[in-house]
C-alpha atoms as a PDB file:
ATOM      1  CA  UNK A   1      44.740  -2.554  -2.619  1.00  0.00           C
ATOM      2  CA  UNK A   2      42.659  -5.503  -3.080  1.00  0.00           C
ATOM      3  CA  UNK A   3      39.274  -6.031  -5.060  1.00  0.00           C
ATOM      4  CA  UNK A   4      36.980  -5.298  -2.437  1.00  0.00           C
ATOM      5  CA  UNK A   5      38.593  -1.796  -1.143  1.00  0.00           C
ATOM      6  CA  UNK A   6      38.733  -0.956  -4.691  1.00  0.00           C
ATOM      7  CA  UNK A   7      34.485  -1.491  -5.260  1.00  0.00           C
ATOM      8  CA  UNK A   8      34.318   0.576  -1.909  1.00  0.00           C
ATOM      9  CA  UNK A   9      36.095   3.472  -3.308  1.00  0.00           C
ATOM     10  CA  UNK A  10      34.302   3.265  -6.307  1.00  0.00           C
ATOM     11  CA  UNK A  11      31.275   3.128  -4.609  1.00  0.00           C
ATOM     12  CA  UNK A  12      32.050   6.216  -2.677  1.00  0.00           C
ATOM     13  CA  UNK A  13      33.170   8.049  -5.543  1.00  0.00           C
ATOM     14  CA  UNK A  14      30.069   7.687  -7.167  1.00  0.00           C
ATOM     15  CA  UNK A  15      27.653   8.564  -4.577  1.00  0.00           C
ATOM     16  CA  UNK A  16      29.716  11.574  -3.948  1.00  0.00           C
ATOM     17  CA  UNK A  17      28.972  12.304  -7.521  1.00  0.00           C
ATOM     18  CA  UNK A  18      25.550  11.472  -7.209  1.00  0.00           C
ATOM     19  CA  UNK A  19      24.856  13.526  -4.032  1.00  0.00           C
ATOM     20  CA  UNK A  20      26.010  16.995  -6.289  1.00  0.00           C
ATOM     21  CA  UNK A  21      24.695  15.832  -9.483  1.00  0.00           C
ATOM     22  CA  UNK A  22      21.647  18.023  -8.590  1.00  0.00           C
ATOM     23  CA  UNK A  23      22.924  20.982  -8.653  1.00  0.00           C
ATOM     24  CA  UNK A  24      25.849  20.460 -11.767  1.00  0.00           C
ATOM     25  CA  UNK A  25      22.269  20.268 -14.062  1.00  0.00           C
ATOM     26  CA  UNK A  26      20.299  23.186 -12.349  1.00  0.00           C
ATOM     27  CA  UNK A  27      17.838  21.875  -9.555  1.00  0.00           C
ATOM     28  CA  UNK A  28      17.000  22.820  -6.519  1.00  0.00           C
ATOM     29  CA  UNK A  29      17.447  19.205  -4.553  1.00  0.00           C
ATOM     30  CA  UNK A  30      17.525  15.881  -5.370  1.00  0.00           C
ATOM     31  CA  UNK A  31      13.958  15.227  -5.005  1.00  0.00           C
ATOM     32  CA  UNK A  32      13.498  17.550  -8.152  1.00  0.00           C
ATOM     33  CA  UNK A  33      15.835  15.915  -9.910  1.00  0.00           C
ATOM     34  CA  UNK A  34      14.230  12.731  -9.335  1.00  0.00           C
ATOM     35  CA  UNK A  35      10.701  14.033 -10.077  1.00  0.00           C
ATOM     36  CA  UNK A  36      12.088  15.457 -13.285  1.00  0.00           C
ATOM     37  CA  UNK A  37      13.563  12.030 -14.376  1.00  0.00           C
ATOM     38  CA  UNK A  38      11.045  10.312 -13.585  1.00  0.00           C
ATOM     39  CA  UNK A  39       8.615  12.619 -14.993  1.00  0.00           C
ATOM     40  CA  UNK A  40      10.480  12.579 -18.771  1.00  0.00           C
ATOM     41  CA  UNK A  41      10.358   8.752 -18.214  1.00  0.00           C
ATOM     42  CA  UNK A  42       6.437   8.438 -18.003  1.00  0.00           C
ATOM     43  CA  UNK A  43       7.015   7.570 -14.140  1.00  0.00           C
ATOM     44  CA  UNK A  44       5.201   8.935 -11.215  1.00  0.00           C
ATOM     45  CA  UNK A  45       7.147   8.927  -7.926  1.00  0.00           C
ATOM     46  CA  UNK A  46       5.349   9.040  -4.871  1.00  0.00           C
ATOM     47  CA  UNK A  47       4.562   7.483  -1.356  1.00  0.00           C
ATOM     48  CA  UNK A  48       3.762   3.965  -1.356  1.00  0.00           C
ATOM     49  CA  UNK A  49      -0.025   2.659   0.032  1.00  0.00           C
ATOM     50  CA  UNK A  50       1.456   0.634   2.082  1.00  0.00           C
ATOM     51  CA  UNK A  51       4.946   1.332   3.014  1.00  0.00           C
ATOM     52  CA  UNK A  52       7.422  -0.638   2.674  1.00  0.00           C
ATOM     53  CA  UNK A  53       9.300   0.775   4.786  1.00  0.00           C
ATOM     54  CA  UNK A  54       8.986   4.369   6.982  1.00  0.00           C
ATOM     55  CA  UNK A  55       9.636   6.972   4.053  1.00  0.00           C
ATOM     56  CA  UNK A  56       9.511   4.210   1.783  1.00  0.00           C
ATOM     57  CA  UNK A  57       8.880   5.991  -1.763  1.00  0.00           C
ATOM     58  CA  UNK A  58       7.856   4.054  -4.723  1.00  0.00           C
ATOM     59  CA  UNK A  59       7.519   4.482  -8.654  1.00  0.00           C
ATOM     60  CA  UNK A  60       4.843   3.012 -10.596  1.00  0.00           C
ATOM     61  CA  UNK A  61       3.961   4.043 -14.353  1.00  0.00           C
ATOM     62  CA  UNK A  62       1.762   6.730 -14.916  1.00  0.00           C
ATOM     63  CA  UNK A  63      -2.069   5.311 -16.224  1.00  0.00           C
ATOM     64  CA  UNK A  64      -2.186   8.294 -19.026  1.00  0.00           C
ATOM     65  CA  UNK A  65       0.078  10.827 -20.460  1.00  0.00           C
ATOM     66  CA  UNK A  66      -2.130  13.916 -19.003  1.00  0.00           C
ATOM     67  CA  UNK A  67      -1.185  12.576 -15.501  1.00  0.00           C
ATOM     68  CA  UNK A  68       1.928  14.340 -14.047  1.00  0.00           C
ATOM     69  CA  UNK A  69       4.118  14.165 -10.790  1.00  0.00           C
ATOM     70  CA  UNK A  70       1.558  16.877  -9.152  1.00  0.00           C
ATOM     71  CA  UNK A  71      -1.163  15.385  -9.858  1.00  0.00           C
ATOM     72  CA  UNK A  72      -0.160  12.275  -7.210  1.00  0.00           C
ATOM     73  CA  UNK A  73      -0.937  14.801  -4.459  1.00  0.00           C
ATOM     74  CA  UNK A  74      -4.646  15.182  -5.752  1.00  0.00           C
ATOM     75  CA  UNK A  75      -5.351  11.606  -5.406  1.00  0.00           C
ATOM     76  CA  UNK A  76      -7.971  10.226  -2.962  1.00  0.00           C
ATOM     77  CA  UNK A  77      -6.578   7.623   0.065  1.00  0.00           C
ATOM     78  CA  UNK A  78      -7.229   4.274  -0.966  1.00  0.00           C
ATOM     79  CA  UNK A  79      -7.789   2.961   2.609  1.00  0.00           C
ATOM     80  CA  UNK A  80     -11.586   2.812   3.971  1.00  0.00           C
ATOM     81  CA  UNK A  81     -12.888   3.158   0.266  1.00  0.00           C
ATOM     82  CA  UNK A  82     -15.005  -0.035   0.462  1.00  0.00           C
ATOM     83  CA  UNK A  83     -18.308  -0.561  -0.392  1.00  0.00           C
ATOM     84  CA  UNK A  84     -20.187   0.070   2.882  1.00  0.00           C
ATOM     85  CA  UNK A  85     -23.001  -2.184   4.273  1.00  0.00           C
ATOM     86  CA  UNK A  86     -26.455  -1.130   4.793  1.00  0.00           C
ATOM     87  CA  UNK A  87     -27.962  -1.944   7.701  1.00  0.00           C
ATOM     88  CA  UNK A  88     -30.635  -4.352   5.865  1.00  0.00           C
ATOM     89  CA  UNK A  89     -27.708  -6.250   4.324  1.00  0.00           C
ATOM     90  CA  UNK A  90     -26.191  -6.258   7.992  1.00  0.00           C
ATOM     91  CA  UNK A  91     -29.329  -7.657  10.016  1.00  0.00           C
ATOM     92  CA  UNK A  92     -29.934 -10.130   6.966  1.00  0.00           C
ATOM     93  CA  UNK A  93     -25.932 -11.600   7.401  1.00  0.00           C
ATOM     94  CA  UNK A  94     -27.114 -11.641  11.371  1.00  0.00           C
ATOM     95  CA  UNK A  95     -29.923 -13.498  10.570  1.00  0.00           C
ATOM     96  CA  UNK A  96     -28.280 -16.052   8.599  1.00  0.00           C
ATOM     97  CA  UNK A  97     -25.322 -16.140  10.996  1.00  0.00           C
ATOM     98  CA  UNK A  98     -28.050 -16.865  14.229  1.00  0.00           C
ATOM     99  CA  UNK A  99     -29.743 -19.420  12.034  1.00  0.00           C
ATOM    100  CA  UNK A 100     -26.568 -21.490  11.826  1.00  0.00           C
ATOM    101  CA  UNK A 101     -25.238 -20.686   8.015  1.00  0.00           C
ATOM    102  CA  UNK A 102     -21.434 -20.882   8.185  1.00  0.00           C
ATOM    103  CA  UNK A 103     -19.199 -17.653   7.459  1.00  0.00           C
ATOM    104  CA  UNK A 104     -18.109 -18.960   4.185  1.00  0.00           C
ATOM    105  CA  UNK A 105     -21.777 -19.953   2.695  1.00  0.00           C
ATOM    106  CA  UNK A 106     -23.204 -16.468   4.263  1.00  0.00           C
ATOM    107  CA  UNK A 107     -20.053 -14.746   2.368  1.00  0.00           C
ATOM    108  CA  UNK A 108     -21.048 -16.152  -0.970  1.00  0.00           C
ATOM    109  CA  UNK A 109     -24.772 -15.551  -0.420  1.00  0.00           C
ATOM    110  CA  UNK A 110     -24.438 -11.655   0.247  1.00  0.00           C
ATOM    111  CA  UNK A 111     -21.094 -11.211  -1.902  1.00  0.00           C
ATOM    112  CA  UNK A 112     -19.206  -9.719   0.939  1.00  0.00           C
ATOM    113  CA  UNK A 113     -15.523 -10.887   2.268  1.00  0.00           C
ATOM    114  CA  UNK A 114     -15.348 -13.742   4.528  1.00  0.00           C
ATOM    115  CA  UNK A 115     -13.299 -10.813   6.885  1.00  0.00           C
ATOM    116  CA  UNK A 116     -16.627  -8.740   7.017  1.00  0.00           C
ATOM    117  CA  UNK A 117     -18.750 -11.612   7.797  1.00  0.00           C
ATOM    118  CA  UNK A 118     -15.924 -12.683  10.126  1.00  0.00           C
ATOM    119  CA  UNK A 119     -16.038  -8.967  11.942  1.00  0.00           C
ATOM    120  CA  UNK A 120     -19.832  -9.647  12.454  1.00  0.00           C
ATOM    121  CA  UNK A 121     -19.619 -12.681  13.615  1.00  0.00           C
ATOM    122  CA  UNK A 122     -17.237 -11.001  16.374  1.00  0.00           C
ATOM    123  CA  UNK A 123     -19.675  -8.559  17.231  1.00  0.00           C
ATOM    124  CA  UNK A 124     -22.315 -10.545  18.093  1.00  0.00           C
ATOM    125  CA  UNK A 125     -20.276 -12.842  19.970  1.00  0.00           C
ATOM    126  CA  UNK A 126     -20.370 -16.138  17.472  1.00  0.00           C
ATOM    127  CA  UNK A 127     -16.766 -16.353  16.829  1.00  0.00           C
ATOM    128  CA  UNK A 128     -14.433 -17.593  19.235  1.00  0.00           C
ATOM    129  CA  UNK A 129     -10.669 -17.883  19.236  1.00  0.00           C
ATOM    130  CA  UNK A 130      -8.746 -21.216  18.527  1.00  0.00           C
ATOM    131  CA  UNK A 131      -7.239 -23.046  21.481  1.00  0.00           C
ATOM    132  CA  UNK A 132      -3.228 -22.823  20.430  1.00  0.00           C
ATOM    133  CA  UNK A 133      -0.737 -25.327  21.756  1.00  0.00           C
ATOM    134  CA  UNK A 134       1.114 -23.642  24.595  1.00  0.00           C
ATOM    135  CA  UNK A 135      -0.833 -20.747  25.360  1.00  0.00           C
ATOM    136  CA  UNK A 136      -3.112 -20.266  28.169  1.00  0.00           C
END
């Protein structure tokens, strides 16, 4: 048998292992014996923001020692949690955008992202795509 058969086997060995190892030490699935690990290590597991990858699940370190594994299901969605424009704040980006301030110098003056300014600028019909080599 040569070296590289010999890592397989060992390989398979141990995930065989692994995939009982839940219920040698008492739990119910793997999951719980991941969220128990994890939880005696100061580690939260849970679903990535943004996935990696579909199912992805991530572990990132737990901001206080009263915050447990259940807790992660209480948290709020990150997405769409931006500060909101009023509609004065919109029509005074508009008129700065009509008068002919660039994107960039009406971003700084109103402290928004150059996307949001961008999105307005879409809206009313100001921004226009780049002609790309080879397209139509």
């Amino acid at each position: 048998m040569n070296a590289i058969e010999t890592i397989k086997q060992a390989n398979a060995t141990r995930r065989k292992a692994l995939a009982n190892l839940h219920t040698e030490l008492g739990f119910e699935s793997p999951q719980a014996l991941a969220h128990a690990i994890a939880e005696s290590a100061g580690v939260v597991i849970g679903r990535a923001i943004r996935p990696i990858s579909r199912g992805a699940v991530v572990a990132y370190a737990a901001p206080g020692p009263s915050f447990t594994v259940d807790d992660i299901k209480d948290r709020p969605s990150v997405r769409g949690s931006g500060k909101r424009l009023s509609t004065k704040e919109r029509q005074a980006i508009i008129r700065d955008l009509k008068a002919g301030v660039t994107g960039t110098e009406c971003q700084r003056k109103h402290g928004v992202s150059y996307p949001t300014v961008h999105e307005i600028k879409k809206s009313l019909g100001l921004a226009t795509a780049r002609p790309r080599k080879g397209r139509k």
